[in-house]
Protein backbone atom coordinates (compact mmCIF):
# COMPACT_ATOMS: atom_id res chain seq x y z
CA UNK A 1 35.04 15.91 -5.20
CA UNK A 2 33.42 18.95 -6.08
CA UNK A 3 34.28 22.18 -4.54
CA UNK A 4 31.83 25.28 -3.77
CA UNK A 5 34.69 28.09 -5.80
CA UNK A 6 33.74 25.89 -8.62
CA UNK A 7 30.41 25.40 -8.40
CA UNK A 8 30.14 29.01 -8.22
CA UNK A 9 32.16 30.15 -10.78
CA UNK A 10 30.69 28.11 -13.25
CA UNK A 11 26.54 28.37 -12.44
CA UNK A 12 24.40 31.40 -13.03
CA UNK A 13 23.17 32.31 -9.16
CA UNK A 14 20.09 34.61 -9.27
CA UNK A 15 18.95 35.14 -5.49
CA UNK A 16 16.89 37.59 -3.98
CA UNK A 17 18.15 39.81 -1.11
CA UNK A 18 17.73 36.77 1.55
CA UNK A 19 18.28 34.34 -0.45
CA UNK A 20 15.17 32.32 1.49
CA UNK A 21 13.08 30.39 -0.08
CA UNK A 22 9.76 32.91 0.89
CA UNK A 23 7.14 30.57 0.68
CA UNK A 24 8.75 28.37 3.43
CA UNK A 25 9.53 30.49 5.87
CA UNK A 26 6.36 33.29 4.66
CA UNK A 27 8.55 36.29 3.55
CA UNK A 28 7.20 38.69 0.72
CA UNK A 29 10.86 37.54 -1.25
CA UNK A 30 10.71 35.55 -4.50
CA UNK A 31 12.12 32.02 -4.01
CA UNK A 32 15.83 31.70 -4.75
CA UNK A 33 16.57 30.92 -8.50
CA UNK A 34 19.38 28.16 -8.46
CA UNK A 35 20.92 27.15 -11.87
CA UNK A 36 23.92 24.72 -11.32
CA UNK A 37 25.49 21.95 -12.91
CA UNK A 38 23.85 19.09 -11.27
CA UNK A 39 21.94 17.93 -13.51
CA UNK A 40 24.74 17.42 -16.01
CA UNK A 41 25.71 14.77 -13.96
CA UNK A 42 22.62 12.72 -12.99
CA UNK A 43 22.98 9.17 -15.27
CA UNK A 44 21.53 8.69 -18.21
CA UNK A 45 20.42 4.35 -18.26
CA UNK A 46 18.80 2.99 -21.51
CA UNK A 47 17.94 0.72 -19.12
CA UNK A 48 15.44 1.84 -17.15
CA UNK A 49 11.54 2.43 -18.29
CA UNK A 50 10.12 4.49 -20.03
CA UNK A 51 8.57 6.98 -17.71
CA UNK A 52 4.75 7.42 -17.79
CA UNK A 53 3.01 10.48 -19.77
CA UNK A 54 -0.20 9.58 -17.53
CA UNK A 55 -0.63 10.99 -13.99
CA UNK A 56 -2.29 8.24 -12.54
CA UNK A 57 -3.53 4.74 -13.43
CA UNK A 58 -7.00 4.81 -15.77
CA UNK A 59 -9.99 3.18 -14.57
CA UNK A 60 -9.64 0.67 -16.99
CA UNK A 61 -6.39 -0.47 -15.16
CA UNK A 62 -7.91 -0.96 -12.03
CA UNK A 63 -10.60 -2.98 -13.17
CA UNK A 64 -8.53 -5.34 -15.21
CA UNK A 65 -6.80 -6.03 -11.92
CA UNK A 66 -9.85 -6.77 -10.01
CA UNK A 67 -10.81 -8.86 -12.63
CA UNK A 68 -7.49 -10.71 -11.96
CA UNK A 69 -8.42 -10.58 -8.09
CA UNK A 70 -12.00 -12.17 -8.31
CA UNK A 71 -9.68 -15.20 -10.60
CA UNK A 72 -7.77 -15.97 -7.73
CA UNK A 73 -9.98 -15.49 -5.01
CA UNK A 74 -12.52 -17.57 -7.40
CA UNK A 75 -10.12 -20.79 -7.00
CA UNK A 76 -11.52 -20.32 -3.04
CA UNK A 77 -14.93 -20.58 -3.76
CA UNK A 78 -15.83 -16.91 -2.54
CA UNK A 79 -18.70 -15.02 -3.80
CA UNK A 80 -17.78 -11.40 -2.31
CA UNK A 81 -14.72 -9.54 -1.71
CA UNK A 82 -14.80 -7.34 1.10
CA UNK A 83 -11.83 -4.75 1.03
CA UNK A 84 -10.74 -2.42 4.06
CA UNK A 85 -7.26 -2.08 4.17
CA UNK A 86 -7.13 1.87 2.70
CA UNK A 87 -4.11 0.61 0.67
CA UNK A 88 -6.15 -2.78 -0.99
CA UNK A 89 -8.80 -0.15 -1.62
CA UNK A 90 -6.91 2.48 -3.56
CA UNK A 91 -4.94 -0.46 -5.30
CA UNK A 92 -7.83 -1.86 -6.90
CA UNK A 93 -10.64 0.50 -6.77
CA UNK A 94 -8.69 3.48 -7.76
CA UNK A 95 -10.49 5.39 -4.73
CA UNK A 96 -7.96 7.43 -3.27
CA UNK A 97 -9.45 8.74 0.16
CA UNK A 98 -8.32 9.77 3.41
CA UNK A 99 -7.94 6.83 5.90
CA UNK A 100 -9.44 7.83 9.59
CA UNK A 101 -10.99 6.22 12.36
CA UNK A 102 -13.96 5.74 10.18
CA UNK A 103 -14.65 2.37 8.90
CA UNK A 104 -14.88 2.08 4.74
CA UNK A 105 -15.67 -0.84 3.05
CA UNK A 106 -15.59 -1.69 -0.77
CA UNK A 107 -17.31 -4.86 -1.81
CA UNK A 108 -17.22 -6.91 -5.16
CA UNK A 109 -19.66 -9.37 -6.59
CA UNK A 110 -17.23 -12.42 -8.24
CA UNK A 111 -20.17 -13.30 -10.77
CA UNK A 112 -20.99 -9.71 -11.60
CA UNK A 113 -19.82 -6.77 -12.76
CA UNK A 114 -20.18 -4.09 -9.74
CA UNK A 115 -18.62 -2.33 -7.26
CA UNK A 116 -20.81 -2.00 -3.14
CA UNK A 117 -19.56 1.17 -1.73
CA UNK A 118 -20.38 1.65 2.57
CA UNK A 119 -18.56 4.15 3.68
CA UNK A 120 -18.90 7.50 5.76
CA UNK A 121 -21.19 10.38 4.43
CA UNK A 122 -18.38 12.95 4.19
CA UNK A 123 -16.64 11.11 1.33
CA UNK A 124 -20.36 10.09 -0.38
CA UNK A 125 -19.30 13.03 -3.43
CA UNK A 126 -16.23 11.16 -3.72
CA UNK A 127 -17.22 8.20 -4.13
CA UNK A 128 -20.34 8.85 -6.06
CA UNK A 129 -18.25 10.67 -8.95
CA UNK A 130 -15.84 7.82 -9.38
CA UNK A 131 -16.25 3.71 -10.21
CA UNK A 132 -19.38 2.71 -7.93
CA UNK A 133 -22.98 0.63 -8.42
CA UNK A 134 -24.25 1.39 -5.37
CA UNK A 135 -23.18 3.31 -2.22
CA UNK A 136 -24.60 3.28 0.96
CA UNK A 137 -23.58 5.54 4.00
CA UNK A 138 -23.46 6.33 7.48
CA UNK A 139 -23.34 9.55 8.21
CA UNK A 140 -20.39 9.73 10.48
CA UNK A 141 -18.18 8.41 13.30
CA UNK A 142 -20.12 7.26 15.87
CA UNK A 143 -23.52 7.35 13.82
CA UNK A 144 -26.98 7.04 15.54
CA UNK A 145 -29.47 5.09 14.30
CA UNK A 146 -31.54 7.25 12.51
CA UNK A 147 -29.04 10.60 12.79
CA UNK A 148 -29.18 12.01 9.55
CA UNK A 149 -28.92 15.63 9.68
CA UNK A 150 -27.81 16.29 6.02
CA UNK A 151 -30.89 15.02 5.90
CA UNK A 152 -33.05 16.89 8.33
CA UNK A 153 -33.06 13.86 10.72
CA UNK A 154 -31.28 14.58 13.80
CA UNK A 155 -31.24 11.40 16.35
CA UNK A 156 -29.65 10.65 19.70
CA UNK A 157 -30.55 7.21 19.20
CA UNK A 158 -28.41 3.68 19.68
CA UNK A 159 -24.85 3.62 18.58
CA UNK A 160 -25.18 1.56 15.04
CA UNK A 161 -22.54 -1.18 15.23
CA UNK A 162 -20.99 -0.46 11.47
CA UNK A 163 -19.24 -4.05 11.05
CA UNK A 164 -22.69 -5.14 11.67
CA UNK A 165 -24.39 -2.68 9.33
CA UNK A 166 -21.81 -3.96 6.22
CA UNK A 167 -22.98 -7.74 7.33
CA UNK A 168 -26.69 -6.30 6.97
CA UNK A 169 -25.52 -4.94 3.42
CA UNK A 170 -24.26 -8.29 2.31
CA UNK A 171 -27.00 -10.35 3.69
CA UNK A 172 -29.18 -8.03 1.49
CA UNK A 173 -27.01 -8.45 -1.46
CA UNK A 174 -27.79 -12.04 -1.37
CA UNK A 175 -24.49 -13.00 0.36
CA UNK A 176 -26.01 -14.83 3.51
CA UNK A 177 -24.96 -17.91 2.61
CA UNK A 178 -21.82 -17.59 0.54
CA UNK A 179 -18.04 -17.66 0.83
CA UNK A 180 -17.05 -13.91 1.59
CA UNK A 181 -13.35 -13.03 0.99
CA UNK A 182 -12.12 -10.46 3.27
CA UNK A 183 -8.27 -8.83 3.50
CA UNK A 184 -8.34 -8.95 6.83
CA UNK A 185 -7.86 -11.63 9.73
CA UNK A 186 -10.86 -11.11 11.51
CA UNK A 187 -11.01 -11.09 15.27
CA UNK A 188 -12.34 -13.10 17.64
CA UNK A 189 -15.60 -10.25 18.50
CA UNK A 190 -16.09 -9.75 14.62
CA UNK A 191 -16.30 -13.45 13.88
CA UNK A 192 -18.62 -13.66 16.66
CA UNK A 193 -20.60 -11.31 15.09
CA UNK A 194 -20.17 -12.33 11.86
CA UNK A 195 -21.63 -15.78 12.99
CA UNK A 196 -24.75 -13.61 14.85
CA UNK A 197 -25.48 -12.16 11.47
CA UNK A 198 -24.99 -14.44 8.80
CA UNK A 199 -24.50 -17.78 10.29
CA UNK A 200 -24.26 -19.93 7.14
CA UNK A 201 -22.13 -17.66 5.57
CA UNK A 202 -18.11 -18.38 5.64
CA UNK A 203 -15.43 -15.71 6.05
CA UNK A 204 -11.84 -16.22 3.94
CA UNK A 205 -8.84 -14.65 4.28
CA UNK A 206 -7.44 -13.01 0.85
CA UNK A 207 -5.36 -10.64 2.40
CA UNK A 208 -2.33 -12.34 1.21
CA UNK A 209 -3.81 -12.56 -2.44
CA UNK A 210 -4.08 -9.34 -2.57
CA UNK A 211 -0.97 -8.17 -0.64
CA UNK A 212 1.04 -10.31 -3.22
CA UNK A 213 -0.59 -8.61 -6.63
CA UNK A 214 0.26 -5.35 -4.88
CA UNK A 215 3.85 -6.61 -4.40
CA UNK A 216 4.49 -7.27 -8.10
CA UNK A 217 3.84 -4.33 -10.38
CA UNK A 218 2.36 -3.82 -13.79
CA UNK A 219 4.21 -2.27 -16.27
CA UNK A 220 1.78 0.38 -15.76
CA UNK A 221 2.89 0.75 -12.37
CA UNK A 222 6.44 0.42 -13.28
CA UNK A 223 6.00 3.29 -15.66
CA UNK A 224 4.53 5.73 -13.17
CA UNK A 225 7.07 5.04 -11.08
CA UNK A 226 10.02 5.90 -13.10
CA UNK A 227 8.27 9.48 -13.75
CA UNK A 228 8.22 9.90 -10.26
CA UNK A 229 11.69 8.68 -9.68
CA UNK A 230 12.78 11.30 -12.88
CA UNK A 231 11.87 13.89 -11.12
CA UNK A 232 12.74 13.04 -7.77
CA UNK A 233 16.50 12.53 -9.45
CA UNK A 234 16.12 16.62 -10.53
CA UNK A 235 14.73 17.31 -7.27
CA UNK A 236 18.59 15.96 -6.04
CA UNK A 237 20.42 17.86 -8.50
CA UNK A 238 18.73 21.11 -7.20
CA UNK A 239 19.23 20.37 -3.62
CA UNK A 240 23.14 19.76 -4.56
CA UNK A 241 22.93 22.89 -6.51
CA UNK A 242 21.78 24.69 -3.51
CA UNK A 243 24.24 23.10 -1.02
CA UNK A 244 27.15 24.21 -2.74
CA UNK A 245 25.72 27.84 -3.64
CA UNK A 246 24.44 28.42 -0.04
CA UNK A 247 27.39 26.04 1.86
CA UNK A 248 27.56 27.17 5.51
CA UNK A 249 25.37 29.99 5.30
CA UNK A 250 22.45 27.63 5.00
CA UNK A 251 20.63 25.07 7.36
CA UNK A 252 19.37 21.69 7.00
CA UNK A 253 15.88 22.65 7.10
CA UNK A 254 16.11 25.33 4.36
CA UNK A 255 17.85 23.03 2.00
CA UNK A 256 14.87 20.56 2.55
CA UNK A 257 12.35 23.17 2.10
CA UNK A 258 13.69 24.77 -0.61
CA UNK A 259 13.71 21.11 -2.27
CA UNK A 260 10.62 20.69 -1.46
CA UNK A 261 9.09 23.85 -3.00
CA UNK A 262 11.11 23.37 -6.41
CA UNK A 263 9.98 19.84 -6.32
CA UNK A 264 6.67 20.71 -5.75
CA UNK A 265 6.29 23.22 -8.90
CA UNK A 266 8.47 21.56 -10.69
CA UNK A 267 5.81 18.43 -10.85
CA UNK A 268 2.47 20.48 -10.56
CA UNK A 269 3.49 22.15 -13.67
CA UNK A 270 2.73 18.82 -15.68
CA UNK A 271 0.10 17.42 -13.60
CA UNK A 272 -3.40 17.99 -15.45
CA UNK A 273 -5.69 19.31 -12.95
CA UNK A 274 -9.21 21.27 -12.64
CA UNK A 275 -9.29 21.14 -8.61
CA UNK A 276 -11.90 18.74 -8.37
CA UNK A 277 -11.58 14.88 -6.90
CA UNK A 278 -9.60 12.53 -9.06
CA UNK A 279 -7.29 14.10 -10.52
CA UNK A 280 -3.75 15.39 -8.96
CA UNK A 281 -4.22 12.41 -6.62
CA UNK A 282 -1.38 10.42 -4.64
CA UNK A 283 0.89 12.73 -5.11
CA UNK A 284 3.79 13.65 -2.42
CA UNK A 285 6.64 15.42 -2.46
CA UNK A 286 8.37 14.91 1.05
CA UNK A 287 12.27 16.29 0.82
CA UNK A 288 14.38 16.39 4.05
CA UNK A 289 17.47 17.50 4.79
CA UNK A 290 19.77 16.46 8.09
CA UNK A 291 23.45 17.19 8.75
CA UNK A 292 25.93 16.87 11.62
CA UNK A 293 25.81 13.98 13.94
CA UNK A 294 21.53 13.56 13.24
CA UNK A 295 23.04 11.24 9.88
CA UNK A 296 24.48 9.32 13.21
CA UNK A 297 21.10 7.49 13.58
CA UNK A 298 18.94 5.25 11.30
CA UNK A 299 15.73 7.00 12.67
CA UNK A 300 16.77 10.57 14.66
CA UNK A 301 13.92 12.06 16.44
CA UNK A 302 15.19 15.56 16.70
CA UNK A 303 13.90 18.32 14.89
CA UNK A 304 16.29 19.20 11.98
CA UNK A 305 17.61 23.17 12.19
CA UNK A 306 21.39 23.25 12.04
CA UNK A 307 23.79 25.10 10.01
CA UNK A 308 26.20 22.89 7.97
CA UNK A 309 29.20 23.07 8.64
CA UNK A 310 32.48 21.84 6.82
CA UNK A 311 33.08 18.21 8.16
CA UNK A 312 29.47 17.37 8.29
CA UNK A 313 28.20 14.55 6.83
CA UNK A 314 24.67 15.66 5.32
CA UNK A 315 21.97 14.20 4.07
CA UNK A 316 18.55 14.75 1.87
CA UNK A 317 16.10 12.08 1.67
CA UNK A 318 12.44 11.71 0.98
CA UNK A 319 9.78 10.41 -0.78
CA UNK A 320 8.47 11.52 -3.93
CA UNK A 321 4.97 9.96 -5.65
CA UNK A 322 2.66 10.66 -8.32
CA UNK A 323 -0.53 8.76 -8.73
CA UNK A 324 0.33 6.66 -5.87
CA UNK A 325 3.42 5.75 -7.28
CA UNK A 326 7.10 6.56 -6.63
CA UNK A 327 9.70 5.93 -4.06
CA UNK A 328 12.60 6.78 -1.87
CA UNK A 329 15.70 8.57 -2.98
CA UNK A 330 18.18 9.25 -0.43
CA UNK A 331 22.18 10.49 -1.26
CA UNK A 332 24.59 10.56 1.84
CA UNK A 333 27.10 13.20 1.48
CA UNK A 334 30.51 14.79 3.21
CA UNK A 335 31.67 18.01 3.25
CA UNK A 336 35.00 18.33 3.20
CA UNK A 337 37.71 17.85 5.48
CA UNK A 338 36.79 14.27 6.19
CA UNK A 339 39.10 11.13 7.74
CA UNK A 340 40.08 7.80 6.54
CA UNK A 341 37.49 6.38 8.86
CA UNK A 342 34.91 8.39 7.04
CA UNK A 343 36.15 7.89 3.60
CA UNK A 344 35.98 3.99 4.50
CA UNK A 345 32.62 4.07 5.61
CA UNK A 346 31.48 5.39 2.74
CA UNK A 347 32.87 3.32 0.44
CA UNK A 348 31.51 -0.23 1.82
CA UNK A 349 27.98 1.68 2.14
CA UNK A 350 28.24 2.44 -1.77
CA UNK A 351 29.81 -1.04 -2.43
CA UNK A 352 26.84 -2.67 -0.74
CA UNK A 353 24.32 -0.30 -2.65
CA UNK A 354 25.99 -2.14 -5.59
CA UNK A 355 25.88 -5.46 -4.25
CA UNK A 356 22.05 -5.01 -4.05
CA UNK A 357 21.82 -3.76 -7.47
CA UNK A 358 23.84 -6.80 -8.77
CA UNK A 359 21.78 -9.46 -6.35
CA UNK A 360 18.63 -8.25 -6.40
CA UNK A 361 17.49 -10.65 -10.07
CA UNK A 362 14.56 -12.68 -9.87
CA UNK A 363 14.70 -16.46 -7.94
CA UNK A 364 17.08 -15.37 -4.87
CA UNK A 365 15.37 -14.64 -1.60
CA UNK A 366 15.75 -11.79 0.73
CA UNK A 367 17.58 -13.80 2.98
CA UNK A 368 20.42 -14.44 0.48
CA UNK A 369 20.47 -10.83 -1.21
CA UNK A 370 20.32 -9.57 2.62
CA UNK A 371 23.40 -12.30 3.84
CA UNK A 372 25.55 -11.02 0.72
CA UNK A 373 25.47 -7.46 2.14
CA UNK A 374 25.73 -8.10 5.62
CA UNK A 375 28.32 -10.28 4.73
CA UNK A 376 30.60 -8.15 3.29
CA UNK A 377 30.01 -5.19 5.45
CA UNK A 378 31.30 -7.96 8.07
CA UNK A 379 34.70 -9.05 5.82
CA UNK A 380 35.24 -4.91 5.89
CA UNK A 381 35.12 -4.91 9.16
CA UNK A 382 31.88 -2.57 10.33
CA UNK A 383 30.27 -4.88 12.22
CA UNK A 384 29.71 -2.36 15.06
CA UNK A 385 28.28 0.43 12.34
CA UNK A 386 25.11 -1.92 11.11
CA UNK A 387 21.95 -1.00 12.91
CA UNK A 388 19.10 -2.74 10.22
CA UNK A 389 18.69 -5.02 7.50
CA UNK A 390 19.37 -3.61 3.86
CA UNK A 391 15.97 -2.82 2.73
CA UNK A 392 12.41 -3.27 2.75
CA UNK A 393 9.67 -3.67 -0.15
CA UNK A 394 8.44 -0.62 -1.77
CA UNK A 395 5.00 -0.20 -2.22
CA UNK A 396 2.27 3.13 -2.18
CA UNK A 397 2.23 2.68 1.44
CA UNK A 398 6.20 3.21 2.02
CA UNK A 399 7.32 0.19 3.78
CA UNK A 400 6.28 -3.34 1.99
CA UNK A 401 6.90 -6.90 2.08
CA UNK A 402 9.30 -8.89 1.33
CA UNK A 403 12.00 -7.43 3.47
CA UNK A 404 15.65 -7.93 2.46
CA UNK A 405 15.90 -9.62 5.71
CA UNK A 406 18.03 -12.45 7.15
CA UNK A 407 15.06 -13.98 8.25
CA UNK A 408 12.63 -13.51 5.47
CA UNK A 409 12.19 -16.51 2.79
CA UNK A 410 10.41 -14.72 0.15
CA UNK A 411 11.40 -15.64 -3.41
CA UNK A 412 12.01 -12.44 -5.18
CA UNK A 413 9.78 -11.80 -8.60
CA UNK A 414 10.46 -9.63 -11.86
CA UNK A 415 8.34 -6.50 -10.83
CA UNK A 416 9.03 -6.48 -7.11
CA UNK A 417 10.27 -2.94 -5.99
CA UNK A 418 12.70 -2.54 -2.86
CA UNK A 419 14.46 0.54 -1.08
CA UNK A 420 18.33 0.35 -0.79
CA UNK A 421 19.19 0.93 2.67
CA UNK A 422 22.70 -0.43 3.38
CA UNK A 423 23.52 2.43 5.63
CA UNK A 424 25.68 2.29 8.28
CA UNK A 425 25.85 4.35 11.71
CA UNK A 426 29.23 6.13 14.11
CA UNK A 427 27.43 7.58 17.16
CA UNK A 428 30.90 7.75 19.13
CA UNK A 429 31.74 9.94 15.87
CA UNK A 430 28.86 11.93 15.45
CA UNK A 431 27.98 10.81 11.46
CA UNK A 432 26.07 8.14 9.21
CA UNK A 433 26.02 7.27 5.98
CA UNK A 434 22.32 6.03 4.51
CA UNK A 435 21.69 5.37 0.68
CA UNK A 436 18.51 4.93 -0.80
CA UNK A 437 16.74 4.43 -4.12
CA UNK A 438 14.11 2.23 -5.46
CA UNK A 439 15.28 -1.07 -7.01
CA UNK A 440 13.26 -2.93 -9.70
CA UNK A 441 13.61 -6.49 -9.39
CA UNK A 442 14.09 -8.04 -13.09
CA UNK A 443 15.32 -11.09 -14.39
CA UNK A 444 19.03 -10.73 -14.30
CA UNK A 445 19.74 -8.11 -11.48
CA UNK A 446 18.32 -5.07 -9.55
CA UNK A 447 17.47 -1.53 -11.98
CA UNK A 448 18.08 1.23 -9.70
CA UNK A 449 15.74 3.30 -10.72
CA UNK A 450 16.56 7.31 -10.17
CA UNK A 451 18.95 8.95 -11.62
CA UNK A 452 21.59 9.97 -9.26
CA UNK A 453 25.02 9.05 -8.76
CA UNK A 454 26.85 6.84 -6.68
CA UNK A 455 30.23 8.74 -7.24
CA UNK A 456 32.17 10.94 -4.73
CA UNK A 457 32.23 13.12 -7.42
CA UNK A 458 28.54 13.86 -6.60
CA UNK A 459 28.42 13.36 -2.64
CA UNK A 460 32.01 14.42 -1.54
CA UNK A 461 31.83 18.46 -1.32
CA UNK A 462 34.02 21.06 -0.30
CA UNK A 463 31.88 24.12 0.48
């Protein structure tokens, strides 16, 4: 347990008069200046990867994996690939872009060596300064036939249909009567339409091709993610530091924020950057804070402002990625005075962290790594304090399959990435207890992959 008299007598506190961090809450104060001992205790795992000196994936990555995309989808016979998921997109095009209402579609040749951009006019400098042959573009969301005005044509005319107008596009391409590859399930109306347009042509589903290359990283990927999950870990150690400086003069929300800001510099500093598209891309830093009885719930939906106070459990949690890459990192903690009941809790949430960690090796399935948890959470007996299953896949778009789920079958694979999400739940007592982290599947257990501990000398805190 580590106590607040402590922390402070043995850190260096510079603060400024408020002690706010000014750029949150828009005072003219510096932000507070908090050097503690934290960091000291985060682990150090020879282990883990070596973190990435890149920010994000080169070009030449991404088109070494759709040259391993147009091999599978090959073994199908299909000629094009059509991607519009916005994740399948940034995964192998490298594109990252906003995802609206507005249809974009990126299309690959198999036997050739190009890259078909449709998409709206507002990203057309995007997509024009990074990997593309071609682009075409409509100019927005519903477009006109004919309504160009960046280009002095300004129509009122019939609504363009744009699934239609990316059939057109193929059909010109000399796809009309080829196998097209799509990651998508196409609905009933689009088939139709599909058949309207190019009637010998034949539409296959890849989305599960490609879903399952995005499931099982490169060491590339693996790389990028442990430099995001390195400084996510010293992202913890200051929010720590500032929980025991500030104790119960502080709220939630101003320990998230202020994690959040320090985060924020702390990985901008090393980001290379000149302001224009492409670089500085996919990154988040996404730091919350919630204590009192809002730990009481897997997903609260209260806005978090409360003062700790001593008995609360707390918690910070978040997301931090660079370059698309990265993960959650959540620590549950307890300010002192805390129960038996508590203390319990607490200790089969951590024991099933590690019961992951030890499970989680290449050839089980979710369902068994998932029944070993559940399992013993059962034997412990806190049946009545599990709300979900233990975890879910990790991938740039948060939530991924396979799901450490009783019901799911999936064979886990060296590269697969999960969250560790054991947590369990007292409503009647007004506190939780949520863990997680981001597991790397490899061939003889799980690599937990920040750098925070698991110890009550790092969550258990007496403010």
């Amino acid at each position: 347990m580590t106590t607040r008299r402590t922390f402070v007598k043995n850190m260096a506190l510079g603060m400024a008069a408020a002690g706010l961090a000014s750029k949150a809450f828009g005072l003219n104060q510096p932000a507070p200046q908090i050097k503690g001992e934290s960091e000291k205790l985060l682990v150090k795992n020879p282990e883990l990867p070596q973190p990435a000196t890149f920010d994000r994936l080169p070009l030449s990555w991404y088109k070494a994996t759709v040259k391993r995309l147009k091999e599978r989808v090959g073994e199908k016979g299909v000629k094009a690939i059509v991607l519009q998921n916005p994740w399948n997109i940034i995964y192998f095009t490298g594109l990252f872009h906003s995802s609206t209402e507005r249809p974009f579609y990126a299309v690959f040749p198999v036997d050739e060596d190009a890259l078909y951009w449709y998409h709206p006019g507002l990203d057309r400098d995007l997509v024009t300064t990074w990997w593309s042959t071609e682009n075409e573009y409509y100019f927005d969301f519903f477009h006109a036939e004919g309504g160009h005005p960046e280009q002095g044509k300004v129509a009122t005319g019939k609504t363009v249909d744009l699934f239609v107008w990316l059939l057109e596009g193929l059909k010109k391409r000399g796809f009309a009567d080829k196998v097209i590859g799509i990651d998508t399930e196409l609905p009933p109306s689009k088939l139709q339409k599909a058949k309207n347009t190019l009637p010998q042509a034949r539409f296959e589903d890849i989305s599960d091709i490609c879903l399952k290359m995005r499931m099982v990283k490169t060491p590339e990927e693996i790389a990028l993610t442990q430099r995001a999950m390195n400084y996510f870990s010293r992202i913890h150690a200051f929010a720590r530091d500032y929980i025991l400086a500030k104790g119960t003069d502080a709220t939630d929300f101003e320990v998230g924020e202020a994690a959040r800001e320090y985060g924020t510099n702390l990985i901008m500093q090393d980001i290379k950057r000149d302001g224009r598209p492409h670089t500085a891309v996919g990154i988040a830093v996404n730091v919350s804070c919630r204590t009192g009885v809002a730990t009481a719930y897997p997903h609260p939906n209260q806005f978090f402002h409360k003062k700790i106070e001593r008995g609360d459990a707390l918690q910070v949690s978040g997301v931090v990625r660079i370059g698309g890459y990265g993960g959650e990192l959540y620590r549950y903690y307890q300010i002192a005075p805390w129960d038996a009941h508590r203390e319990k809790l607490w200790e089969v949430v951590t024991e099933c962290v590690h019961i992951q960690e030890r499970e989680s090796k290449a050839g089980r399935t979710c369902a068994e790594v998932a029944a070993k948890i559940h399992q013993y959470q059962v034997k412990m007996g806190v049946a009545k304090y599990i709300y979900h299953r233990p975890a879910h896949g990790e991938g740039m778009e948060g939530h991924q399959a396979p799901w450490l789920a009783l019901g799911d079958p999936a064979v886990l694979e060296e590269g697969m990435m999960f969250s560790v999400e054991p947590g369990l739940y007292d409503p009647e007592k007004g506190f939780g207890y949520n863990p997680s982290d981001n597991l790397l599947v490899t061939k003889k257990k799980g690599l937990l992959m920040s750098l925070v501990p698991y110890t009550k000398e790092w969550m258990f805190l007496k403010l």
